[in-house]
PDB file of N, CA and C in Angstrom:
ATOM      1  N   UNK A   1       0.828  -1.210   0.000  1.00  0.00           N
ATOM      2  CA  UNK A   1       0.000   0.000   0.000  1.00  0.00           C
ATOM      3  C   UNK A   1       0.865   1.263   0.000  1.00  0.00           C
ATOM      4  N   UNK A   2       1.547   1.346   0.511  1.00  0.00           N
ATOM      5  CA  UNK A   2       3.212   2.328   0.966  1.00  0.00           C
ATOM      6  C   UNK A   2       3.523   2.532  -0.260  1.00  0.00           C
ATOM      7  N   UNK A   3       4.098   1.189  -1.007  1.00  0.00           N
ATOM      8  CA  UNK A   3       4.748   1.970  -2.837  1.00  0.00           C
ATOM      9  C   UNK A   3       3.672   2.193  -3.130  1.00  0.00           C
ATOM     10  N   UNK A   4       3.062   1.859  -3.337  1.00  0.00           N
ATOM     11  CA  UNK A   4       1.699   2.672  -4.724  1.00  0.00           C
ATOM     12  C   UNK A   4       0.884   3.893  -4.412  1.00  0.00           C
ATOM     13  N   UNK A   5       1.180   4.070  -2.717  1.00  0.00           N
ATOM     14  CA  UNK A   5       1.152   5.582  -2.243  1.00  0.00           C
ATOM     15  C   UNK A   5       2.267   6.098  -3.304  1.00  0.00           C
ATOM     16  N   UNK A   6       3.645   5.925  -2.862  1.00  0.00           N
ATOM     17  CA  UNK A   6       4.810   6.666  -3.489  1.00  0.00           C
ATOM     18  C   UNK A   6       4.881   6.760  -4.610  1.00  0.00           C
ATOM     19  N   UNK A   7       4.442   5.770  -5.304  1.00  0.00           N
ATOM     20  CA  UNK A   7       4.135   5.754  -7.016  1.00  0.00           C
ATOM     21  C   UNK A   7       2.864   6.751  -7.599  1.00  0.00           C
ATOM     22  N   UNK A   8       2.133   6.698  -7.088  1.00  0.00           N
ATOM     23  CA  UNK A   8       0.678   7.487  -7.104  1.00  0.00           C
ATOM     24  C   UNK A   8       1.188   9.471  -6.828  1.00  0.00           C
ATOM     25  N   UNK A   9       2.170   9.598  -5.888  1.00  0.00           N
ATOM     26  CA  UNK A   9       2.891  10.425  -5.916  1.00  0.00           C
ATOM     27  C   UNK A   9       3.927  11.585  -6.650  1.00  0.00           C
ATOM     28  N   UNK A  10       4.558   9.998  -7.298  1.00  0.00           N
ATOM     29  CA  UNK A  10       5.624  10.585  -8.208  1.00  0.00           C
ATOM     30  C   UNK A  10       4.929  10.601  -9.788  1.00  0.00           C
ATOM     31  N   UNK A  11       3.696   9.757  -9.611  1.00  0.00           N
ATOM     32  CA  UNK A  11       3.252  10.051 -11.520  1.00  0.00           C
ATOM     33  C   UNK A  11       2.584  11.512 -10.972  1.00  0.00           C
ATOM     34  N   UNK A  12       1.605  11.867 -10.032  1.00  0.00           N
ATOM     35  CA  UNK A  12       1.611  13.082  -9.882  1.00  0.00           C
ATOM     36  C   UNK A  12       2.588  14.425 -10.001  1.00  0.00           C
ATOM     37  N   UNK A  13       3.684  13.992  -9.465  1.00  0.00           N
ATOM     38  CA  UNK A  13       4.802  15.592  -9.906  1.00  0.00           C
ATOM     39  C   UNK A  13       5.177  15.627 -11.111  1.00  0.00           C
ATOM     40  N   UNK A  14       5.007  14.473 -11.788  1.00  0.00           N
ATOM     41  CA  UNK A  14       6.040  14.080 -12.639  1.00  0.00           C
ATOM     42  C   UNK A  14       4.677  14.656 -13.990  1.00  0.00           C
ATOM     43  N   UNK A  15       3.364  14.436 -13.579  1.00  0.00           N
ATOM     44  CA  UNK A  15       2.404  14.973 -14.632  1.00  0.00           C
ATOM     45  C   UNK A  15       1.775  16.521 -14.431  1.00  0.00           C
ATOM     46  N   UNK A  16       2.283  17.038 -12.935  1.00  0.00           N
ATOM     47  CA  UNK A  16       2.480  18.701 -12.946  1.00  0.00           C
ATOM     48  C   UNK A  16       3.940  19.196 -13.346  1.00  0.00           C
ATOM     49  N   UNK A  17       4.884  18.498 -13.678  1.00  0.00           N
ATOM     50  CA  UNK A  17       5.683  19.624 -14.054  1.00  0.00           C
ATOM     51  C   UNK A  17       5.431  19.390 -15.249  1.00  0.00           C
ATOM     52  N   UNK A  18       5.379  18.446 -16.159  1.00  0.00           N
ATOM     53  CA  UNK A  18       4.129  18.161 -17.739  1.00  0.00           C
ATOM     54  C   UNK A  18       3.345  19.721 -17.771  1.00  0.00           C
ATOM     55  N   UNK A  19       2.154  19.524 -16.841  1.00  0.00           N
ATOM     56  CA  UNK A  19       1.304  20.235 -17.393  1.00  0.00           C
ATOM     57  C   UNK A  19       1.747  21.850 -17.234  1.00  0.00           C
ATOM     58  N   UNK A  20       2.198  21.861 -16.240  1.00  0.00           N
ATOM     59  CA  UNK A  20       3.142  23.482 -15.506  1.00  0.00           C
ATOM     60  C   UNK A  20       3.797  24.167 -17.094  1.00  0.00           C
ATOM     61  N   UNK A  21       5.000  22.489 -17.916  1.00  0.00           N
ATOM     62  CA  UNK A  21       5.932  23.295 -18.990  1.00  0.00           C
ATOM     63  C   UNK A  21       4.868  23.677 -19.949  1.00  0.00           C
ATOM     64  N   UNK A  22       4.013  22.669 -20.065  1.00  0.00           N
ATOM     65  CA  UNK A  22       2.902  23.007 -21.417  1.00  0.00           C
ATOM     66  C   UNK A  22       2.005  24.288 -21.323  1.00  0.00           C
ATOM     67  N   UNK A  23       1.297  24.789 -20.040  1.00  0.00           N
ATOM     68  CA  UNK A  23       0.861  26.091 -19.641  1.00  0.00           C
ATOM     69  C   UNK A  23       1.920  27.295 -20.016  1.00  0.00           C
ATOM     70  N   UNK A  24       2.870  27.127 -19.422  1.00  0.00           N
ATOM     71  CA  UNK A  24       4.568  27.779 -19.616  1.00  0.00           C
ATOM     72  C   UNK A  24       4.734  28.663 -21.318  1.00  0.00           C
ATOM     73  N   UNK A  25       4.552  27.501 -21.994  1.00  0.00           N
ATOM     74  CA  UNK A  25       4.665  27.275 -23.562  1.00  0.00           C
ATOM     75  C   UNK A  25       3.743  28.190 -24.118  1.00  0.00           C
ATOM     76  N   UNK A  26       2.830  27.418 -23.913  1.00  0.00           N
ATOM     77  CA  UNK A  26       1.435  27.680 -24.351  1.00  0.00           C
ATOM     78  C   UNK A  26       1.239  29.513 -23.643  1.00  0.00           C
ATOM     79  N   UNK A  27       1.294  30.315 -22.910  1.00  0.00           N
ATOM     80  CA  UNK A  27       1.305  31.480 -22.336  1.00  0.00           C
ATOM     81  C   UNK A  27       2.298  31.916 -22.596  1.00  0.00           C
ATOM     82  N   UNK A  28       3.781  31.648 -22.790  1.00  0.00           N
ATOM     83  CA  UNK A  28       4.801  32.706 -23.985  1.00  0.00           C
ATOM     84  C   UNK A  28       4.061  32.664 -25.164  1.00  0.00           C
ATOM     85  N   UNK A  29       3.696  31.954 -26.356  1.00  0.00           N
ATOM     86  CA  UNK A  29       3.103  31.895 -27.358  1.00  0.00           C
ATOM     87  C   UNK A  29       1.816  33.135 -27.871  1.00  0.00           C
ATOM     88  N   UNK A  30       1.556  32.799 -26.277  1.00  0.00           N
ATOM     89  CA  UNK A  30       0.024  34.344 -26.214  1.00  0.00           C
ATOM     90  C   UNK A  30       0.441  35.137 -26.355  1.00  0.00           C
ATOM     91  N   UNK A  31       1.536  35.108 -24.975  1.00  0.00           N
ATOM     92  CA  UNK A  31       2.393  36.620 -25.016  1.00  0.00           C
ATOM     93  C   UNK A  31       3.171  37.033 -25.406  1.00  0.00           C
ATOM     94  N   UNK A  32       4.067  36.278 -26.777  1.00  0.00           N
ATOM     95  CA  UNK A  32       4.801  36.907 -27.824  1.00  0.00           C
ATOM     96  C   UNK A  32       3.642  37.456 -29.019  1.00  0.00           C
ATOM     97  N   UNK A  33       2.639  36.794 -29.478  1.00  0.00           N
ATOM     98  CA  UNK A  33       1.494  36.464 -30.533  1.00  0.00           C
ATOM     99  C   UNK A  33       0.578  38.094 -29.644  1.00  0.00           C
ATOM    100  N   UNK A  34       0.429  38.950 -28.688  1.00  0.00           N
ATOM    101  CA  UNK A  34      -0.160  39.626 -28.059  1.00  0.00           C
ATOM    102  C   UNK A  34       0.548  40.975 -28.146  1.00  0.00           C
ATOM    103  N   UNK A  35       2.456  40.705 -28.001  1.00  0.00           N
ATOM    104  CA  UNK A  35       2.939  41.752 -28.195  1.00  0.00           C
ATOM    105  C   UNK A  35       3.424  42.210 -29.790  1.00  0.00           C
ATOM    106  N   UNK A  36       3.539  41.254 -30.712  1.00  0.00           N
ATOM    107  CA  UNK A  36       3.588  41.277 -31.930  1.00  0.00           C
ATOM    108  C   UNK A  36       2.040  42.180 -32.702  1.00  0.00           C
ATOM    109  N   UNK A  37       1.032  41.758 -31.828  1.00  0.00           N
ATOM    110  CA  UNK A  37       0.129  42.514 -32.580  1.00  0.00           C
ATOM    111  C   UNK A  37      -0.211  44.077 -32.043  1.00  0.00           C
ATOM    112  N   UNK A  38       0.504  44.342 -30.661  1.00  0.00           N
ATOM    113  CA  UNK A  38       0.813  45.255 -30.341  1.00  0.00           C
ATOM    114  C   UNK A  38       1.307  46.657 -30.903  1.00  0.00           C
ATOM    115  N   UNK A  39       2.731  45.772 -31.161  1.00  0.00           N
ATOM    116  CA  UNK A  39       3.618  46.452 -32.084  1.00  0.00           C
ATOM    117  C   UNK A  39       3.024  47.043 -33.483  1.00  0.00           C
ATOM    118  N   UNK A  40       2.929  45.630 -34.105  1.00  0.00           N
ATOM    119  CA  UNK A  40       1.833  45.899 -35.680  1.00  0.00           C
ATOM    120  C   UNK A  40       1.344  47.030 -35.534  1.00  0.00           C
ATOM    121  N   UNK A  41       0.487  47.069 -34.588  1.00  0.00           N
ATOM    122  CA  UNK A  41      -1.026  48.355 -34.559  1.00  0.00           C
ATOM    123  C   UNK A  41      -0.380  49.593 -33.889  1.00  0.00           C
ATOM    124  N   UNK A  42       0.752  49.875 -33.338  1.00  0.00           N
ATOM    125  CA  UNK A  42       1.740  50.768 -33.279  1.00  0.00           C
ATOM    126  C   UNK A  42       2.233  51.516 -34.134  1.00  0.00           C
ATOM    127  N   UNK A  43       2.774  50.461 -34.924  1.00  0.00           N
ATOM    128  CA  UNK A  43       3.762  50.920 -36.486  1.00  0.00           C
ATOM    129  C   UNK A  43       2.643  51.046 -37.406  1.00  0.00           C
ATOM    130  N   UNK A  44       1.260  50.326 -37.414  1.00  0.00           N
ATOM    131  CA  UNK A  44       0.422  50.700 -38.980  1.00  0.00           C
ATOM    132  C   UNK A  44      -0.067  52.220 -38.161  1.00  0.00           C
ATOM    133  N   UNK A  45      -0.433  52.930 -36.684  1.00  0.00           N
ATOM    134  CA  UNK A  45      -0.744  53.716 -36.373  1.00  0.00           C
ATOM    135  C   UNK A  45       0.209  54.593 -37.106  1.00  0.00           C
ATOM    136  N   UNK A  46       1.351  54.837 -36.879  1.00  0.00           N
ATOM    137  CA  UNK A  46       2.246  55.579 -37.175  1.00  0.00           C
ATOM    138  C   UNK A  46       2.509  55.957 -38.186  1.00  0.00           C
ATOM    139  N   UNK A  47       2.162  54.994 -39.553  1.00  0.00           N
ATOM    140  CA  UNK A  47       2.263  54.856 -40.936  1.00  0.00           C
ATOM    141  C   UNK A  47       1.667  55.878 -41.517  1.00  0.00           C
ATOM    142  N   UNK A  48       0.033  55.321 -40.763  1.00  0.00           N
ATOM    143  CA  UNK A  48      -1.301  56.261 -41.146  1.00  0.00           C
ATOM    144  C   UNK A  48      -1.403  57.830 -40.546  1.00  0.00           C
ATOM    145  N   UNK A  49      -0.553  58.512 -39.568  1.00  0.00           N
ATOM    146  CA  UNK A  49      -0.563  59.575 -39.422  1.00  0.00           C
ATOM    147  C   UNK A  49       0.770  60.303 -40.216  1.00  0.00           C
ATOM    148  N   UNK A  50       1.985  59.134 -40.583  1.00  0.00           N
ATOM    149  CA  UNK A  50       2.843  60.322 -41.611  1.00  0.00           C
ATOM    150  C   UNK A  50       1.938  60.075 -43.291  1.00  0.00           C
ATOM    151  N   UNK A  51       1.204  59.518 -43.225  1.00  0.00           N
ATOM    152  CA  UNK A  51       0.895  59.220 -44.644  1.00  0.00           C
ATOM    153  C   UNK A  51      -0.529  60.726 -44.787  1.00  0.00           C
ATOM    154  N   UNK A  52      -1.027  60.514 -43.859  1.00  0.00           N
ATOM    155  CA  UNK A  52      -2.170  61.834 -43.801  1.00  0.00           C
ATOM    156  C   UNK A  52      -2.119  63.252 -43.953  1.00  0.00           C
TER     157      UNK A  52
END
């Protein structure tokens, strides 16, 4: 009962630091993909007031 506590344990950390890197990933991706469109709508702002 003792190992399969400890086993029951370690597939647990072992499937949060899994899900922790994939959240990780997955939320740089937003937040490069968030500041890229940032930027975009920065620079087309800027475009459209020397072009006017």
């Amino acid at each position: 009962m003792q190992l399969k506590n400890t086993v029951l344990a370690i597939i647990a950390i072992i499937l949060a630091i899994i899900i922790i890197k994939v959240l990780w990933w997955f939320t740089a991706i937003i937040l490069k993909l968030v500041i890229f469109l940032i930027v975009v709508y920065i620079i087309y702002s800027f475009l459209k007031k020397l072009l006017n």
